[in-house]
Protein backbone atom coordinates (compact mmCIF):
# COMPACT_ATOMS: atom_id res chain seq x y z
CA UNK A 1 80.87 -18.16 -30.24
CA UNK A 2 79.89 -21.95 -29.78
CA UNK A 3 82.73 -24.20 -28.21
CA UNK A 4 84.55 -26.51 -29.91
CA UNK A 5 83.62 -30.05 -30.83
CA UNK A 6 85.05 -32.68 -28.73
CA UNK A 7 87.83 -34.74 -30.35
CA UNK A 8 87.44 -38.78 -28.91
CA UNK A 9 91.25 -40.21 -28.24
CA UNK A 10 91.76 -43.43 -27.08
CA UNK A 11 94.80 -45.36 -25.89
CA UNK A 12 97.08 -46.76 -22.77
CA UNK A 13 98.03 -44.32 -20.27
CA UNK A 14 100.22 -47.07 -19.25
CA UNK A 15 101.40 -50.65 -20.05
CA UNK A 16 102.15 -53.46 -17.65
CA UNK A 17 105.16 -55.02 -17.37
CA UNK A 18 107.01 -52.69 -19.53
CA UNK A 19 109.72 -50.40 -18.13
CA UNK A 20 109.70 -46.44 -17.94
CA UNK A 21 112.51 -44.32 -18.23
CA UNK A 22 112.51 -44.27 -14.55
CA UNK A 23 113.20 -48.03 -14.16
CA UNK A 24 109.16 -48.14 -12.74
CA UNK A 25 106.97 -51.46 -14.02
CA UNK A 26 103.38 -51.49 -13.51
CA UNK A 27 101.80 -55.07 -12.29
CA UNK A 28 97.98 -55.83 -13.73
CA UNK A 29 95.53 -54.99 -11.02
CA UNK A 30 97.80 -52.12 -9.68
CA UNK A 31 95.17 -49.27 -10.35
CA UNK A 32 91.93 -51.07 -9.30
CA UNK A 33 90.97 -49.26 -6.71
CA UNK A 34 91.54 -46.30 -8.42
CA UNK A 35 89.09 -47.09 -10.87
CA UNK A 36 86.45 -48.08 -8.26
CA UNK A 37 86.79 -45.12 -6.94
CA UNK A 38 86.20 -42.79 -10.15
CA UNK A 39 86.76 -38.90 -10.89
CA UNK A 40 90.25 -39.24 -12.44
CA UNK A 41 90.64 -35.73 -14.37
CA UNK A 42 92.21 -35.73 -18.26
CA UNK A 43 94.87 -32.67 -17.81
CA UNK A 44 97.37 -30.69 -20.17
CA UNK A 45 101.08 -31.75 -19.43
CA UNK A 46 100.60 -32.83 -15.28
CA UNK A 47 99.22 -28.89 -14.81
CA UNK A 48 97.22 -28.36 -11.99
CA UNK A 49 94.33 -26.48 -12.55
CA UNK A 50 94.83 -27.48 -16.65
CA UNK A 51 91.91 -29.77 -17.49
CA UNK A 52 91.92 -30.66 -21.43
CA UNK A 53 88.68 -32.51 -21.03
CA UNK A 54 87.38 -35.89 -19.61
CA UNK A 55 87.80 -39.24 -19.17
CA UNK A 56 84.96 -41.46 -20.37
CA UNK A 57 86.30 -44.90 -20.02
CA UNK A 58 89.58 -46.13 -18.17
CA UNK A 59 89.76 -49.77 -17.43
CA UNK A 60 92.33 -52.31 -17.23
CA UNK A 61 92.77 -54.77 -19.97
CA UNK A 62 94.94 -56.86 -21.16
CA UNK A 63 97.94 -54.09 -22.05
CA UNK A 64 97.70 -51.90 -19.55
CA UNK A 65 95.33 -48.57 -18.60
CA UNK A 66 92.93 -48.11 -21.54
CA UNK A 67 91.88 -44.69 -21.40
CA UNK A 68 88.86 -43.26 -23.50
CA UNK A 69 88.13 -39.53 -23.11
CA UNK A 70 87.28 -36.33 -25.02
CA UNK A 71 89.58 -33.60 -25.61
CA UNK A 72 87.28 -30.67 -24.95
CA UNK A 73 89.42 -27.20 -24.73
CA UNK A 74 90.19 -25.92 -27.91
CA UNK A 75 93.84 -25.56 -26.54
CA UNK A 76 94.55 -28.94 -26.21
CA UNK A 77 92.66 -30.05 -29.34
CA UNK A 78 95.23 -28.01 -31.42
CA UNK A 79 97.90 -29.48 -29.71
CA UNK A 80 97.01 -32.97 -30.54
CA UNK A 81 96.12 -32.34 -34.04
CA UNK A 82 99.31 -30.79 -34.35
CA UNK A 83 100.92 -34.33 -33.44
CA UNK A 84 100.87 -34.25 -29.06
CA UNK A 85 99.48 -37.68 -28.64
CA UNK A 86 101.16 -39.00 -25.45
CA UNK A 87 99.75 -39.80 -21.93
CA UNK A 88 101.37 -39.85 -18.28
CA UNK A 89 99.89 -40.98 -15.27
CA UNK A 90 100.32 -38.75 -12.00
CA UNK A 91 100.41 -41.26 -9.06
CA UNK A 92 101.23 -41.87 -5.57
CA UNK A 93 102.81 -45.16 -5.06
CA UNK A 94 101.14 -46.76 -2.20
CA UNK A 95 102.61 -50.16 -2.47
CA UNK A 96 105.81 -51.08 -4.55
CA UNK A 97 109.11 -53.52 -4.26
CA UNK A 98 112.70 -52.00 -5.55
CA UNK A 99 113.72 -53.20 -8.74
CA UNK A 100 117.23 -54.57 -8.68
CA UNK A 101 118.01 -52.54 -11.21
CA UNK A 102 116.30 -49.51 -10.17
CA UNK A 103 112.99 -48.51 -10.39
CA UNK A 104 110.14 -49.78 -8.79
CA UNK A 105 107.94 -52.71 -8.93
CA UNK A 106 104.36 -50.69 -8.56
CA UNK A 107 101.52 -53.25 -7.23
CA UNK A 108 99.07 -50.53 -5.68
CA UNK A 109 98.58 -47.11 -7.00
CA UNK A 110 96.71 -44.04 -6.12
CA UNK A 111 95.85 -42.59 -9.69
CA UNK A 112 95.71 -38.76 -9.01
CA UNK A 113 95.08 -37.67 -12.95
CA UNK A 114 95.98 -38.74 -16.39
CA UNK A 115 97.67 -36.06 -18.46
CA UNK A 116 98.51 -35.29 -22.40
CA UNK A 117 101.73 -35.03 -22.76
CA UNK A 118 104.88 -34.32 -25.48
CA UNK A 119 107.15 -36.73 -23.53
CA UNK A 120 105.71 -39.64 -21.61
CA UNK A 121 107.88 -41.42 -19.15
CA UNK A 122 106.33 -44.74 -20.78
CA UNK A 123 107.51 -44.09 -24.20
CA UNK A 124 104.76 -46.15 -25.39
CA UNK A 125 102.36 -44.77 -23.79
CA UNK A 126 100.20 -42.97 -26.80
CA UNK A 127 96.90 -41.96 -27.48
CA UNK A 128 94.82 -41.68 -31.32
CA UNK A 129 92.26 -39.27 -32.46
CA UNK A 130 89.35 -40.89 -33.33
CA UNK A 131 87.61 -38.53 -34.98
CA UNK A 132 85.39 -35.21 -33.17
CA UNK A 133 82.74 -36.50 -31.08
CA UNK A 134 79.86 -35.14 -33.28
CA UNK A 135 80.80 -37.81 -36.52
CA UNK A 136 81.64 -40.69 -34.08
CA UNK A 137 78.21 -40.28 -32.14
């Protein structure tokens, strides 16, 4: 049995400047040393050890986190085509200011994994199918 195609999703995995349900804002620039430093793994609902493929393009733009990536278990390509299309960052704050109304101001962030999710804590936070990897090639 052959694996699956890859499905190509793109989309933020977070947006600066807008609040989470946690009261947390994102500043621009707060994930670029993440992204110098690479290997940031595309997993199934913050699972360890639940990898739903890989990440083939995360920058910051203007928005936020654009993430580009192929959903490569068969798994988590169900899931999305059944309608799962959100994205969460798993971080480690490393430096932030308190919001004064809760929440954190996050300036510097450790990026540990981005995952697909049902329920992001950045409700906007959202991916799209492209199409499978073998028609977008």
């Amino acid at each position: 049995m052959s694996a699956p195609v890859p499905l190509l999703i793109e989309g933020h995995a977070a947006l600066f400047g807008v609040e989470d349900l946690s009261g947390d804002v994102v500043r621009a620039g707060a994930f670029s040393r993440s992204l110098q430093a690479g290997g940031i793994p595309m997993l199934l609902q913050h699972r360890t050890g639940a990898v739903a493929g890989r990440w083939t393009r995360l920058v910051e733009d203007g928005r936020g986190l654009f993430v580009r990536g192929l959903i490569e278990k068969e798994g988590a390509q169900a899931m999305a085509k059944a309608g799962l299309d959100g994205l969460s960052i798993g971080f480690r704050a490393r430096l932030w200011k308190p919001r004064a109304g809760g929440g954190r101001e996050l300036i510097d962030v450790e990026l540990v994994e981005i995952s697909l999710v049902a329920a992001p804590m950045q409700q906007a936070a959202r991916f799209s199918i492209i199409g499978d990897a073998a028609r977008v090639a």
